[in-house]
Protein backbone atom coordinates (compact mmCIF):
# COMPACT_ATOMS: atom_id res chain seq x y z
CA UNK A 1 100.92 98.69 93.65
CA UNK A 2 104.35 98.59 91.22
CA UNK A 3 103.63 98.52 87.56
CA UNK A 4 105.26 95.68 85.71
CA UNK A 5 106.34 96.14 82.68
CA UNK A 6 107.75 93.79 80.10
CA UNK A 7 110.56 93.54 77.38
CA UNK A 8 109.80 95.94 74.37
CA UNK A 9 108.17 98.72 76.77
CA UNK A 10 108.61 102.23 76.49
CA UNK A 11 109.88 104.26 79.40
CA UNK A 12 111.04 107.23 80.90
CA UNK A 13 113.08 108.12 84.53
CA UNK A 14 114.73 111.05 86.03
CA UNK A 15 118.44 110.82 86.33
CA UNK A 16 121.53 113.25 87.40
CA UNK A 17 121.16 114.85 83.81
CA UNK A 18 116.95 114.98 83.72
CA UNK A 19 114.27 113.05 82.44
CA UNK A 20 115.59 110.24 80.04
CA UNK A 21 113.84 107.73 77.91
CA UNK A 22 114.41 104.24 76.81
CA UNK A 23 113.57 100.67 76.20
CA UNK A 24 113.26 97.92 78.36
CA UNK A 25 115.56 95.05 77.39
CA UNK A 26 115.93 92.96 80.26
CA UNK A 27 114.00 92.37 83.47
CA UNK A 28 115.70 90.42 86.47
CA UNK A 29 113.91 88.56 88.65
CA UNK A 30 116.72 87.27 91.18
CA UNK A 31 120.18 89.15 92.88
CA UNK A 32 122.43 90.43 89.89
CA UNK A 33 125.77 92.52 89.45
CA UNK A 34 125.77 95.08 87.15
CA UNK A 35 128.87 97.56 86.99
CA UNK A 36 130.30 96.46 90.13
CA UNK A 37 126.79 96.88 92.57
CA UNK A 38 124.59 94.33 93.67
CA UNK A 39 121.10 94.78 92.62
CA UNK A 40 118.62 92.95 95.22
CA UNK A 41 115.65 91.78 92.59
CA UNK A 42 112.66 89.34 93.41
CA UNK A 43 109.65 88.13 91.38
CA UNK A 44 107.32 90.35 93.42
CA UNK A 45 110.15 93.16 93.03
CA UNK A 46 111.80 93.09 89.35
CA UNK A 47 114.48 95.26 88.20
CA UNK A 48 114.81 96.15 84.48
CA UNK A 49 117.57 97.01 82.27
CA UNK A 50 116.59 99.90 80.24
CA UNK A 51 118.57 101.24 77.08
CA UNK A 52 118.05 104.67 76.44
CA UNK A 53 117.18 106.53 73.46
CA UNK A 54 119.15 108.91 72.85
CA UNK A 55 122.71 107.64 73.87
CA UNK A 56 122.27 103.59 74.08
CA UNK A 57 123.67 103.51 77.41
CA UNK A 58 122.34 100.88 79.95
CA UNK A 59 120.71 101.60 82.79
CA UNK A 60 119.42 99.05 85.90
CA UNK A 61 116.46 100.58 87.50
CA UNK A 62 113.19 99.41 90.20
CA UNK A 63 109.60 99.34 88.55
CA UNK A 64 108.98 101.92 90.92
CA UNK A 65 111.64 104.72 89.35
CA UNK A 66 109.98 103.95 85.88
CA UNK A 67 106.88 106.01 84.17
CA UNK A 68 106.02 103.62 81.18
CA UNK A 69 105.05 105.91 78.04
């Protein structure tokens, strides 16, 4: 079963670059654009906006690419 995790959580991912770390700031819970791609989210199947740590970008990603720390 996916973890879901909420606003405020801690949590890391593996990227192009390696294993990054951020904080969640948004979850989506319906179909959304974000930088010109549609991302397919459902209740059952959030996705999350994540900002990381170390260089404030945002990132969209699945509960299921997520490791909460």
């Amino acid at each position: 079963m996916e973890t879901k995790f909420k606003i405020g959580d801690k949590v890391n991912w593996n990227s192009e670059a390696g294993k990054v770390s951020g904080t969640i700031i948004k979850i989506h819970t319906k179909k959304f654009n974000y930088k010109g791609y549609t991302h397919h989210a459902t209740k059952e199947e959030p996705q999350y906006e994540i900002k990381s740590n170390k260089t404030n970008h945002i990132a969209a990603h699945k509960g299921t690419a997520l490791t909460k720390l």
